[in-house]
N, C-alpha and C. Protein backbone atom coordinates (compact mmCIF):
# COMPACT_ATOMS: atom_id res chain seq x y z
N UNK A 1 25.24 49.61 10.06
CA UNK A 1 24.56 50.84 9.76
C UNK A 1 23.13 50.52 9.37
N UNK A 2 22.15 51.29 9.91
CA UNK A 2 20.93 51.30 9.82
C UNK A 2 19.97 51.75 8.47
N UNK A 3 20.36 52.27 7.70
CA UNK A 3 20.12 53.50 6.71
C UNK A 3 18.63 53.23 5.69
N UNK A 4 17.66 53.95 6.09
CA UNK A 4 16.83 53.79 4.67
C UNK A 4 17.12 54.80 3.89
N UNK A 5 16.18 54.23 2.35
CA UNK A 5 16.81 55.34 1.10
C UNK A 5 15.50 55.11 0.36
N UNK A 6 15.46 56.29 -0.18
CA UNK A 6 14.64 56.12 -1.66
C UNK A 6 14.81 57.18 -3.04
N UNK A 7 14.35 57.00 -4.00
CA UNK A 7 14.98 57.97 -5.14
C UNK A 7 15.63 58.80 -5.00
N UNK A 8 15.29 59.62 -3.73
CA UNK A 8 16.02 61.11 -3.46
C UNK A 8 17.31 61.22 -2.87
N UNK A 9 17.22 60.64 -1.41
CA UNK A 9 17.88 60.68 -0.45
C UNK A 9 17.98 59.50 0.55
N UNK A 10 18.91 59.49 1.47
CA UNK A 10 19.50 58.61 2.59
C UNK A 10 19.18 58.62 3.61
N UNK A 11 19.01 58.00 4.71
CA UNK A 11 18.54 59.43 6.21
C UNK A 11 18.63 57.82 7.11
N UNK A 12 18.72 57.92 8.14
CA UNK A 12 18.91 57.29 9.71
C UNK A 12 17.90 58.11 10.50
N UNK A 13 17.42 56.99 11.38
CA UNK A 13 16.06 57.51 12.49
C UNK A 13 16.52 58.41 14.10
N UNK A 14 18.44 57.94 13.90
CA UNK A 14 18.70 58.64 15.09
C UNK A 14 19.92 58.40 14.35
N UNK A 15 21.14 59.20 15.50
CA UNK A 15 22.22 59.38 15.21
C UNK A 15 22.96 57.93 15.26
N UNK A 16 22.19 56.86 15.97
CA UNK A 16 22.65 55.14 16.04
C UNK A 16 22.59 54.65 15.03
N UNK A 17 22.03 54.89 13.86
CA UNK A 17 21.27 54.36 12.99
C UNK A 17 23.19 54.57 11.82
N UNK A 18 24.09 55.54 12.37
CA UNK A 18 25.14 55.47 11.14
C UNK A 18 26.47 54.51 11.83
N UNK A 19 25.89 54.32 13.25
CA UNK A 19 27.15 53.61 14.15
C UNK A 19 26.75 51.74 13.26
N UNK A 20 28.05 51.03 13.67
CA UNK A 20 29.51 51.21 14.04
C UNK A 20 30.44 52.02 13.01
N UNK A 21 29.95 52.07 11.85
CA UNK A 21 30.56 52.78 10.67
C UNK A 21 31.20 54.44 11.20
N UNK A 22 30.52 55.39 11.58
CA UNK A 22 30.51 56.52 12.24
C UNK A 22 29.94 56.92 13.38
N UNK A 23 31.14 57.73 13.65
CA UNK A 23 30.88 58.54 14.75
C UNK A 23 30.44 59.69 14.52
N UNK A 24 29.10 60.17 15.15
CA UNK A 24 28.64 61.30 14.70
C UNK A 24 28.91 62.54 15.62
N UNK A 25 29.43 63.72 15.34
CA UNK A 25 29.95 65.15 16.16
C UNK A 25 29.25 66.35 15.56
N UNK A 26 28.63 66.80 16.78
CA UNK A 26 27.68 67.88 16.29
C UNK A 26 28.91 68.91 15.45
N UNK A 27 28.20 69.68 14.45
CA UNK A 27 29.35 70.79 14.12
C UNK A 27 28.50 72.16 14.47
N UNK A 28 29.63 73.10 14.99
CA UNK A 28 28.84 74.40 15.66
C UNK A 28 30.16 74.83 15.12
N UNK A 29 30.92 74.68 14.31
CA UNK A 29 32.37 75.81 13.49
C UNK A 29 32.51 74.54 12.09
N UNK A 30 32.10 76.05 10.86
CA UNK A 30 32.88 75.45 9.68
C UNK A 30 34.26 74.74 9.72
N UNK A 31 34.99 75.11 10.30
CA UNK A 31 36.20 74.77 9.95
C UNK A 31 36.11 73.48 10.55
N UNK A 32 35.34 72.80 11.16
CA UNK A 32 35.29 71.19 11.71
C UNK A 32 35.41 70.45 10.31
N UNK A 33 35.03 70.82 9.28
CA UNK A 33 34.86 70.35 7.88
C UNK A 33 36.15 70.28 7.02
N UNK A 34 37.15 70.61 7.96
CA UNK A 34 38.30 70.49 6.99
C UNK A 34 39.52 70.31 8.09
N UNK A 35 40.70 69.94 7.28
CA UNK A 35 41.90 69.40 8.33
C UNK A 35 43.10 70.23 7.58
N UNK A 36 44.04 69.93 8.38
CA UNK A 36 45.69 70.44 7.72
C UNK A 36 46.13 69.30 6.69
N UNK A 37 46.41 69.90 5.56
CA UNK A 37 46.96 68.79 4.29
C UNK A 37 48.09 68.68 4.65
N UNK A 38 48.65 66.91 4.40
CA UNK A 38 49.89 66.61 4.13
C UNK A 38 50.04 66.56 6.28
N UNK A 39 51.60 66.66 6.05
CA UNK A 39 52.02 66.93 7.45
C UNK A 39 51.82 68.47 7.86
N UNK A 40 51.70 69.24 7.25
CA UNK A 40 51.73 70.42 7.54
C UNK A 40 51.25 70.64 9.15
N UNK A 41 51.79 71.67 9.91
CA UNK A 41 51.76 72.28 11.14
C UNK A 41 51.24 73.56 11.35
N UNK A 42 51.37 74.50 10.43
CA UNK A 42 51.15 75.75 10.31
C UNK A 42 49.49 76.39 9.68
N UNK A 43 48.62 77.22 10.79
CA UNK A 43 47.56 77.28 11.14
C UNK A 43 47.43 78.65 9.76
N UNK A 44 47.32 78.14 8.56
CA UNK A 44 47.04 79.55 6.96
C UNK A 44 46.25 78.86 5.92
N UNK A 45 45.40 79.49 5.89
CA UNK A 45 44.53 79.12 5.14
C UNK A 45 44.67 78.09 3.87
N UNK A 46 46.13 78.33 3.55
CA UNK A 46 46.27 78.06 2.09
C UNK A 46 46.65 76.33 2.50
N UNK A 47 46.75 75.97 3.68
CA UNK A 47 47.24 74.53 4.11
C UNK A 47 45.92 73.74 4.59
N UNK A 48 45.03 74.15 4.28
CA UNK A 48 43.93 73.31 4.85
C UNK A 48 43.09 72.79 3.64
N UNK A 49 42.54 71.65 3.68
CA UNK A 49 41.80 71.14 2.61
C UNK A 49 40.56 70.47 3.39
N UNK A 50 39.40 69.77 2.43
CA UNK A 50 38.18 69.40 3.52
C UNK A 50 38.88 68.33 3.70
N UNK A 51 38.16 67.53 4.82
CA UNK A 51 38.28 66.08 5.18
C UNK A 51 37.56 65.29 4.02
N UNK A 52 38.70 64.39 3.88
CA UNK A 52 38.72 63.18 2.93
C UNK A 52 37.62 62.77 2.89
N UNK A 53 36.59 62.77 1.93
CA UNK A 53 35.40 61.56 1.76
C UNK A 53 34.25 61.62 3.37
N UNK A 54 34.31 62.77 3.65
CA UNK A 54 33.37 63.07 4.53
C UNK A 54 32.03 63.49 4.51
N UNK A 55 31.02 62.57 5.63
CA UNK A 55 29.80 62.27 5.10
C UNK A 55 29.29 63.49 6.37
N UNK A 56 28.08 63.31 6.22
CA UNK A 56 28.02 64.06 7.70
C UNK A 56 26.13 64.18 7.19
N UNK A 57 25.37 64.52 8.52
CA UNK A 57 23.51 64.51 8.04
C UNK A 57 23.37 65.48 9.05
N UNK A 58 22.09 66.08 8.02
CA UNK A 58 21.28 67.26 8.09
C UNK A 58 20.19 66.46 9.05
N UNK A 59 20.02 67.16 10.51
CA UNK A 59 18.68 66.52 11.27
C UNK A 59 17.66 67.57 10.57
N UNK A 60 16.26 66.99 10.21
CA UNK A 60 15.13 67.60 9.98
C UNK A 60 14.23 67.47 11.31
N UNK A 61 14.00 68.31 11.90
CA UNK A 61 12.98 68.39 13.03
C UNK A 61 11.82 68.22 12.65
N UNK A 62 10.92 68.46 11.29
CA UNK A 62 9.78 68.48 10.98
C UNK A 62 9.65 66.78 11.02
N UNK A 63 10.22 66.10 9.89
CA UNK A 63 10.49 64.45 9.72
C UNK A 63 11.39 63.76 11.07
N UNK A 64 11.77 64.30 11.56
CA UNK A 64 12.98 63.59 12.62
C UNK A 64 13.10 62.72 12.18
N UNK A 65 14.38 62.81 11.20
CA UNK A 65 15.27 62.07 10.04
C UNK A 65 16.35 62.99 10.16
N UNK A 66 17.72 62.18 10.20
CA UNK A 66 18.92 62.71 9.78
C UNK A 66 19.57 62.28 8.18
N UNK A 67 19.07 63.05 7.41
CA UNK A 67 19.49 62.98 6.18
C UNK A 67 21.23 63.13 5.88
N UNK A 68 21.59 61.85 5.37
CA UNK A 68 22.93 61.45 4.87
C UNK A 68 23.55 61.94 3.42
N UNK A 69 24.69 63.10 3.82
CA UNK A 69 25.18 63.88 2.42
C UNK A 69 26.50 63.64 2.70
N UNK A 70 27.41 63.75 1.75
CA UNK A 70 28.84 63.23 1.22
C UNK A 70 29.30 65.38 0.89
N UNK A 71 30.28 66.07 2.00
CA UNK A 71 30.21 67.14 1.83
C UNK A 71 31.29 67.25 0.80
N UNK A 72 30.84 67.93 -0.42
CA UNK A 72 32.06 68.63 -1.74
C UNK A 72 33.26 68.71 -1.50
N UNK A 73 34.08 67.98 -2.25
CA UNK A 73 35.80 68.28 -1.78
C UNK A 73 36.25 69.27 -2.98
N UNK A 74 35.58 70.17 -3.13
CA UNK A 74 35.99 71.35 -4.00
C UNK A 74 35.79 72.69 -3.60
N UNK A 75 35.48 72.54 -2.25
CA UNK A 75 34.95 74.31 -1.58
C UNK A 75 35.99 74.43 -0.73
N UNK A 76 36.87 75.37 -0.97
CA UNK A 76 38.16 75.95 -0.16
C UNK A 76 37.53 76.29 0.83
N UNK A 77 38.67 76.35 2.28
CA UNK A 77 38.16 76.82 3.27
C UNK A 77 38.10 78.43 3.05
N UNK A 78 39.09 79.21 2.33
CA UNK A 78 38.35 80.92 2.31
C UNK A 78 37.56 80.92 2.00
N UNK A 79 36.26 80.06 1.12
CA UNK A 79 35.09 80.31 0.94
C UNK A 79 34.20 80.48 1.78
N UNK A 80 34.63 79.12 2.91
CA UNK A 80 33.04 79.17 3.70
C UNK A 80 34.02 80.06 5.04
N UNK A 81 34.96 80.00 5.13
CA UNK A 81 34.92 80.83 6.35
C UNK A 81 34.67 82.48 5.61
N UNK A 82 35.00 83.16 4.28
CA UNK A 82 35.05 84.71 4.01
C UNK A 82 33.97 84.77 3.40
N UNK A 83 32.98 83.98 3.42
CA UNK A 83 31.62 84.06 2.41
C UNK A 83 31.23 84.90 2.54
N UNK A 84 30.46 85.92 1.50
CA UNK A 84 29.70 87.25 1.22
C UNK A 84 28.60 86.53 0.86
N UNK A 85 27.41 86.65 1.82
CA UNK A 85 26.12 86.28 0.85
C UNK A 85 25.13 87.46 0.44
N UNK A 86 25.95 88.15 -0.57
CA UNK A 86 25.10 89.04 -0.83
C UNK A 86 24.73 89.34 -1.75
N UNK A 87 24.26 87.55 -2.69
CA UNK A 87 23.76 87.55 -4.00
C UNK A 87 24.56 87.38 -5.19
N UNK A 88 25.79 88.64 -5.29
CA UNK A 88 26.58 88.29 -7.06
C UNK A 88 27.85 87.19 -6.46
N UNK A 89 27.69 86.18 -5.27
CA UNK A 89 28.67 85.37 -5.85
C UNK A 89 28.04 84.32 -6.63
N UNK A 90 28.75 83.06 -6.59
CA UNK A 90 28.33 82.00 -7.68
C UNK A 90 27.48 80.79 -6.97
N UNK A 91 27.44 79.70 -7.71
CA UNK A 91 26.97 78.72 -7.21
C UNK A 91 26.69 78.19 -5.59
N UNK A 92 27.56 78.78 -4.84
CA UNK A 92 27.61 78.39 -3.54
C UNK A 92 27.01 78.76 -2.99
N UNK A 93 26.03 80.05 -3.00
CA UNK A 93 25.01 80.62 -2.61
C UNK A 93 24.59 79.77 -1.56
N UNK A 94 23.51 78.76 -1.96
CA UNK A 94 22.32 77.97 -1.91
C UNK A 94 22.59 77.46 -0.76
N UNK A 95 23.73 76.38 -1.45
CA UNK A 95 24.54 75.18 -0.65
C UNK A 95 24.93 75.98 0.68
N UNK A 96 25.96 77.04 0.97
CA UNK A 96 26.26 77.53 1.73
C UNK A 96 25.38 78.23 2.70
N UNK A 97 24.53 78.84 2.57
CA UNK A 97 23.71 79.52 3.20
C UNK A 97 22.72 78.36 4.13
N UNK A 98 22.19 77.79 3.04
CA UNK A 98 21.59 76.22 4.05
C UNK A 98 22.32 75.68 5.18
N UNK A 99 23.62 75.49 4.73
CA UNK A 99 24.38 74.48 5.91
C UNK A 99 24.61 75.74 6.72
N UNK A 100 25.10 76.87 6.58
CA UNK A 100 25.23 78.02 7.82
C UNK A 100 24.01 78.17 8.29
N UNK A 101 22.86 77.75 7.60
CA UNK A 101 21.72 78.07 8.82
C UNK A 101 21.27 76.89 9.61
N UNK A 102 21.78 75.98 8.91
CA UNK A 102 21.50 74.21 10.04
C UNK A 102 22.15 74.26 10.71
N UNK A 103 23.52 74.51 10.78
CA UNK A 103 25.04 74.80 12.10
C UNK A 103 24.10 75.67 13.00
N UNK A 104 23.38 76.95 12.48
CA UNK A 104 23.29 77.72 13.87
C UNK A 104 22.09 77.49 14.39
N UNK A 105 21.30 76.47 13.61
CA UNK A 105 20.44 75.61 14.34
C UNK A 105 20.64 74.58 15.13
N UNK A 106 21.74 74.47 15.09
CA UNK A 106 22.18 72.67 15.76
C UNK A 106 22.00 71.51 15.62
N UNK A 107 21.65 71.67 13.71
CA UNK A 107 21.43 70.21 12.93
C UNK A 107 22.37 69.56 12.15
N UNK A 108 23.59 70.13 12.29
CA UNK A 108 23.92 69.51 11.20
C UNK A 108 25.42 68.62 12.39
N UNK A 109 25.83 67.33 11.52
CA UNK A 109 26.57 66.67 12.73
C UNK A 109 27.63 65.89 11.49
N UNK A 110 28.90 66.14 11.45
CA UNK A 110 29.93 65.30 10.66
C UNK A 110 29.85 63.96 11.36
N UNK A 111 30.04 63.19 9.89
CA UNK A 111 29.96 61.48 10.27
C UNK A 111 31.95 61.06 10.08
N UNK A 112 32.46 61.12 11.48
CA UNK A 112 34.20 60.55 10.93
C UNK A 112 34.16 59.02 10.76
N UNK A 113 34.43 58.56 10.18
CA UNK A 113 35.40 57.07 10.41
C UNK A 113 36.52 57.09 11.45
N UNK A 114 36.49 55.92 11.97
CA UNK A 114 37.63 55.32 12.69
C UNK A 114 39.23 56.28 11.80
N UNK A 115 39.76 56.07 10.94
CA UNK A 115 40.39 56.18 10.32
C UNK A 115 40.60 57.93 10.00
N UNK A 116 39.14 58.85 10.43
CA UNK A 116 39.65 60.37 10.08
C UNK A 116 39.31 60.65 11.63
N UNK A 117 39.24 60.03 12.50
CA UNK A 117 39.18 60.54 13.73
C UNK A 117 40.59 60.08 14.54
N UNK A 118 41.48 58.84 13.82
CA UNK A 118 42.76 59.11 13.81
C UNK A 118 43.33 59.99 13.08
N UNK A 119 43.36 60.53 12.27
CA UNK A 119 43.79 61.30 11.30
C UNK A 119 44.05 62.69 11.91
N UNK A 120 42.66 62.92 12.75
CA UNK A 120 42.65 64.17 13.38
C UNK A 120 43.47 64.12 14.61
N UNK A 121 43.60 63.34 15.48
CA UNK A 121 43.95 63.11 16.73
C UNK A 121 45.70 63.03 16.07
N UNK A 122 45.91 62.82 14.73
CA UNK A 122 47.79 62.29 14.88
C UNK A 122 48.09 64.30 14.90
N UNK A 123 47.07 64.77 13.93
CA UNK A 123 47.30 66.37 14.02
C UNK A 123 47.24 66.92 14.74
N UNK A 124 46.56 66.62 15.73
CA UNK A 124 46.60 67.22 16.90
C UNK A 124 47.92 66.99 18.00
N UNK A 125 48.50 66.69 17.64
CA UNK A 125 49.35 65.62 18.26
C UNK A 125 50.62 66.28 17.84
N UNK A 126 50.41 66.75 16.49
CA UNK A 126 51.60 67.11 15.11
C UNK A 126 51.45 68.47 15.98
N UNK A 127 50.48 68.89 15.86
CA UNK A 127 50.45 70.65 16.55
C UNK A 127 51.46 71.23 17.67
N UNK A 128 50.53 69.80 18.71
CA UNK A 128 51.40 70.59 19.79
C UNK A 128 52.71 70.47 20.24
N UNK A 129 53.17 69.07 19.37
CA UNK A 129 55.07 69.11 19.18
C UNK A 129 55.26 70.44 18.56
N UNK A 130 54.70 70.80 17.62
CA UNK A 130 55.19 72.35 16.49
C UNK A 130 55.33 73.04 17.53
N UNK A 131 55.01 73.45 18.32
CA UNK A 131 54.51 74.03 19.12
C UNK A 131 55.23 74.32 20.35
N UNK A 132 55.35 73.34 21.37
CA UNK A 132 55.76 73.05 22.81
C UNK A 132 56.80 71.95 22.04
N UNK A 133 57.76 71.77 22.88
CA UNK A 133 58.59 70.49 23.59
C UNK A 133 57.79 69.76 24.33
N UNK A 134 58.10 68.33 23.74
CA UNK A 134 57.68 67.57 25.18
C UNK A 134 56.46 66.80 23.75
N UNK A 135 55.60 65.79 24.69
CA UNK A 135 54.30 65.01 24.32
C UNK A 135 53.77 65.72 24.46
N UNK A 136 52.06 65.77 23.57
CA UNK A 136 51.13 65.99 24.63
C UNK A 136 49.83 66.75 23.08
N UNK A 137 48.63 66.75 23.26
CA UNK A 137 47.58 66.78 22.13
C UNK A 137 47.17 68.48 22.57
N UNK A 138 46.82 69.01 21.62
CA UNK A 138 46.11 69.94 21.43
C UNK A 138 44.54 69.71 21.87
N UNK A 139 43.53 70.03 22.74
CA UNK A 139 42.62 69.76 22.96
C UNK A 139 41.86 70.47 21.40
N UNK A 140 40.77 69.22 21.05
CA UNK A 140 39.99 69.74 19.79
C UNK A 140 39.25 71.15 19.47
N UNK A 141 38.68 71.54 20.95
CA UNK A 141 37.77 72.77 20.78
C UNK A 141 38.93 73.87 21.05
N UNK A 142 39.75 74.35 21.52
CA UNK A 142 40.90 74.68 21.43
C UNK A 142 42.01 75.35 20.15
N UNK A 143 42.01 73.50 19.88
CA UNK A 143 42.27 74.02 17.90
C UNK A 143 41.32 74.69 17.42
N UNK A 144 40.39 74.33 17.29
CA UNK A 144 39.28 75.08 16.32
C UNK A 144 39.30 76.66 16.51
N UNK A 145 39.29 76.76 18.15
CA UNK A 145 39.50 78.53 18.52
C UNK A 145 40.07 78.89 17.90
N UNK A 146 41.60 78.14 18.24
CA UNK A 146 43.18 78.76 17.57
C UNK A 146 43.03 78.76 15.78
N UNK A 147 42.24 78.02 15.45
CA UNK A 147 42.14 77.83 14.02
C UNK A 147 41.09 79.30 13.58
N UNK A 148 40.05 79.32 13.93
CA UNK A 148 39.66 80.37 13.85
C UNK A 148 40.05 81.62 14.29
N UNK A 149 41.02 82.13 15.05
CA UNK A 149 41.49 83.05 15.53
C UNK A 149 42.75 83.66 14.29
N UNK A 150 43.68 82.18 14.09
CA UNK A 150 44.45 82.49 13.26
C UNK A 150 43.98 82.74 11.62
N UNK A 151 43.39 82.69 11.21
CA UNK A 151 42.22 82.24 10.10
C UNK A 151 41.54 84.30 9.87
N UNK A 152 41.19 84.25 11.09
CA UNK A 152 40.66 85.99 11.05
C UNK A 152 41.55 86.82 11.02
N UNK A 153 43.28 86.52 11.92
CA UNK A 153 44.17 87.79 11.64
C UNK A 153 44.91 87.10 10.34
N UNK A 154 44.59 86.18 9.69
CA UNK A 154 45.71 86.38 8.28
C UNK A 154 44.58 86.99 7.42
N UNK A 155 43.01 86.89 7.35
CA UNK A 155 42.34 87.57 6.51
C UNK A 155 42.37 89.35 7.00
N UNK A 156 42.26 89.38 8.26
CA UNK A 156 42.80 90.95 8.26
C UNK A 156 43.81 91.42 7.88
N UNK A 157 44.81 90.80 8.15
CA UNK A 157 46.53 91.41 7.67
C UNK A 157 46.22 91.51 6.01
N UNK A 158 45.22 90.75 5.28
CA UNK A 158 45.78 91.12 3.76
C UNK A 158 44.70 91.84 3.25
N UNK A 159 43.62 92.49 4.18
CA UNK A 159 43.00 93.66 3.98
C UNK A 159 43.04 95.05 4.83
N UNK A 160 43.71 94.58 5.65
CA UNK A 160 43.05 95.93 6.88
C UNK A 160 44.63 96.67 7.60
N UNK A 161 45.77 96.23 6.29
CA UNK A 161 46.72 97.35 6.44
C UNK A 161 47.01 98.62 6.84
N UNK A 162 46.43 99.23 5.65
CA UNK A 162 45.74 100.46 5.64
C UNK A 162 44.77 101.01 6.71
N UNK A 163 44.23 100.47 7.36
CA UNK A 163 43.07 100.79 8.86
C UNK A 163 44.15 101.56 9.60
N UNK A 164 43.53 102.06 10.03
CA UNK A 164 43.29 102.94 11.52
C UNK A 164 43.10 102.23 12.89
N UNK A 165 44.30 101.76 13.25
CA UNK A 165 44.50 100.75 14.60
C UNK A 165 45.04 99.46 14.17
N UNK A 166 45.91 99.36 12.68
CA UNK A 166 45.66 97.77 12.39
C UNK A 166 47.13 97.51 13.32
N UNK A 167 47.96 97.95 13.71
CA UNK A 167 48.78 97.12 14.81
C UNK A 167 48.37 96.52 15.73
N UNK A 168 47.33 97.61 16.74
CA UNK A 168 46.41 97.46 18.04
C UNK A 168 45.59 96.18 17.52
N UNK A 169 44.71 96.30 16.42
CA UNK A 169 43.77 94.82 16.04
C UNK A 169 44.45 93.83 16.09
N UNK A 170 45.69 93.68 15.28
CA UNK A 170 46.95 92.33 15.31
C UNK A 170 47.24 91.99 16.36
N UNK A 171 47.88 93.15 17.76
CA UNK A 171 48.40 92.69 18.62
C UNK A 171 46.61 91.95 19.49
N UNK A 172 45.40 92.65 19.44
CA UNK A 172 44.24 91.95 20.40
C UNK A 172 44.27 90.61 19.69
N UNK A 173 44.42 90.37 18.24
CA UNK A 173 44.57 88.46 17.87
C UNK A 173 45.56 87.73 18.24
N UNK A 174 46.72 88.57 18.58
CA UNK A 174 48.03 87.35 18.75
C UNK A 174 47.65 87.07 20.16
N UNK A 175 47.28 88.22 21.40
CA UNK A 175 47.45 88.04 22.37
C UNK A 175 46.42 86.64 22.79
N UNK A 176 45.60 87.09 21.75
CA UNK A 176 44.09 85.71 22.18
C UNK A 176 44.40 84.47 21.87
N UNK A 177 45.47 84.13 20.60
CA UNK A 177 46.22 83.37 19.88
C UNK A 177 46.85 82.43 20.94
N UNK A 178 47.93 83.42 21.11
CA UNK A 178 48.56 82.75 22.92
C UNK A 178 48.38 82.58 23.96
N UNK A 179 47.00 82.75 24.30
CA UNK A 179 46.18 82.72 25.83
C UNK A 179 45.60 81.45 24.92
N UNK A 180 45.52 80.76 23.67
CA UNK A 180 44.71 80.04 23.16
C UNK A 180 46.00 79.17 23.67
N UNK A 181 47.05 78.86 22.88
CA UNK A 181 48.37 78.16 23.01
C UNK A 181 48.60 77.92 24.70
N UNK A 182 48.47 78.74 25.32
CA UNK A 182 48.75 78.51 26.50
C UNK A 182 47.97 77.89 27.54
N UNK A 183 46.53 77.92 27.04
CA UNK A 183 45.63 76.63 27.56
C UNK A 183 46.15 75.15 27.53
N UNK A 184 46.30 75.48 26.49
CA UNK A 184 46.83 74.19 26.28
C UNK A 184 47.85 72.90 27.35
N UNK A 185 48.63 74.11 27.79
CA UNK A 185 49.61 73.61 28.47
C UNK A 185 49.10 73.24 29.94
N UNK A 186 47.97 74.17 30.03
CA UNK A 186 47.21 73.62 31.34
C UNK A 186 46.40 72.58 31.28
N UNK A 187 46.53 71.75 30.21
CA UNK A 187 45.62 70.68 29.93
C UNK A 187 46.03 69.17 30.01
C-alpha cells in the first residue's frame, strides 16, 4: 500500500495506491456498506449490520486525492437507507448528507479485503441456496436491487397500511422482487 498522511488525514494518488491490501468498488447504493449478520438469509432490515472494519476513500477532484476513512460501525442500516434530512435529526446530519452527496457524485469507493470480499461472495452463495435448489451465486448488483426493493416494501408495510392502494403498492414490490429472483436463474 502506497499511502501518504499528515496530522489530518490519509489519502492515495490513485485507486493503486490501496492495492494489494484492497480492492477498491465504486459505491452508487448505501446498502453496499453493510452485509447480512451471522448466517442469516432473510432480506429485513433488522438482519443487516455494516461490514466489519471497513475502510473505503472519498475521491477529491479539486486535490485528486482519495482520502482514506474507516466507515462507523454504529449507523444502522434504517438510518441511512430512511434518513430525513430535514434538520431536527441528530448527529448524522453532516456525516450523512456528505457521503449521499459523494455517492451521487461518483466519489466515494469501499476498500474490501480479501477476507470481506469472501465474506460477501459465501452470502451470496447462502442466498441463492435460501432461495432456489441446486448451486449457484446471486449476482452482486442483483442483490443490492433485491436488497433495496425488499428494504422499501418492509418500510412501507409498517407505514402505509392505512393508504389508499396499499395492496396494489405491495403486490407492484413483490412482483419486481421476483422478476429480481428470477434473473437470477438466467444467470
Amino acid at each position: 500500500m502506497n499511502i501518504l498522511s499528515n496530522d489530518i488525514s490519509e489519502w492515495g494518488e490513485s485507486l493503486e495506491s490501496f492495492k494489494p491490501e484492497y480492492t477498491a468498488i465504486k459505491v452508487w447504493n448505501l446498502t453496499q456498506l453493510y452485509c447480512l449478520s451471522g448466517r442469516k438469509t432473510t432480506l429485513l432490515i433488522d438482519n443487516f449490520e455494516p461490514i466489519e472494519d471497513l475502510k473505503y476513500c472519498l475521491y477529491s477532484p479539486a486535490e485528486k486525492r482519495y482520502y482514506l476513512k474507516t466507515y462507523p460501525s454504529d449507523i444502522p442500516l434504517w438510518l441511512i437507507m430512511f434518513y430525513n434530512p430535514n434538520g431536527s435529526w441528530d448527529s448524522y446530519d453532516t456525516f450523512l448528507n456528505s457521503l449521499r452527496a459523494r455517492i451521487e457524485d461518483k466519489n466515494v469507493y469501499i476498500l474490501l479485503t480479501q477476507k470481506q470480499i469472501d465474506d460477501t461472495t459465501s452470502m451470496l452463495i447462502r442466498l441463492y441456496k435460501s432461495h432456489f435448489n441446486g448451486t449457484g451465486k446471486v449476482p452482486y448488483k442483483t442483490y443490492l436491487k433485491l436488497l433495496d426493493q425488499s428494504l422499501r416494501l418492509e418500510n412501507y408495510k409498517s407505514y402505509g397500511a392505512n393508504l389508499t392502494g396499499f395492496k396494489t403498492v405491495c403486490k407492484q414490490f413483490e412482483d419486481r422482487i421476483n422478476e429480481l429472483w428470477n434473473s437470477c436463474l438466467k444467470n
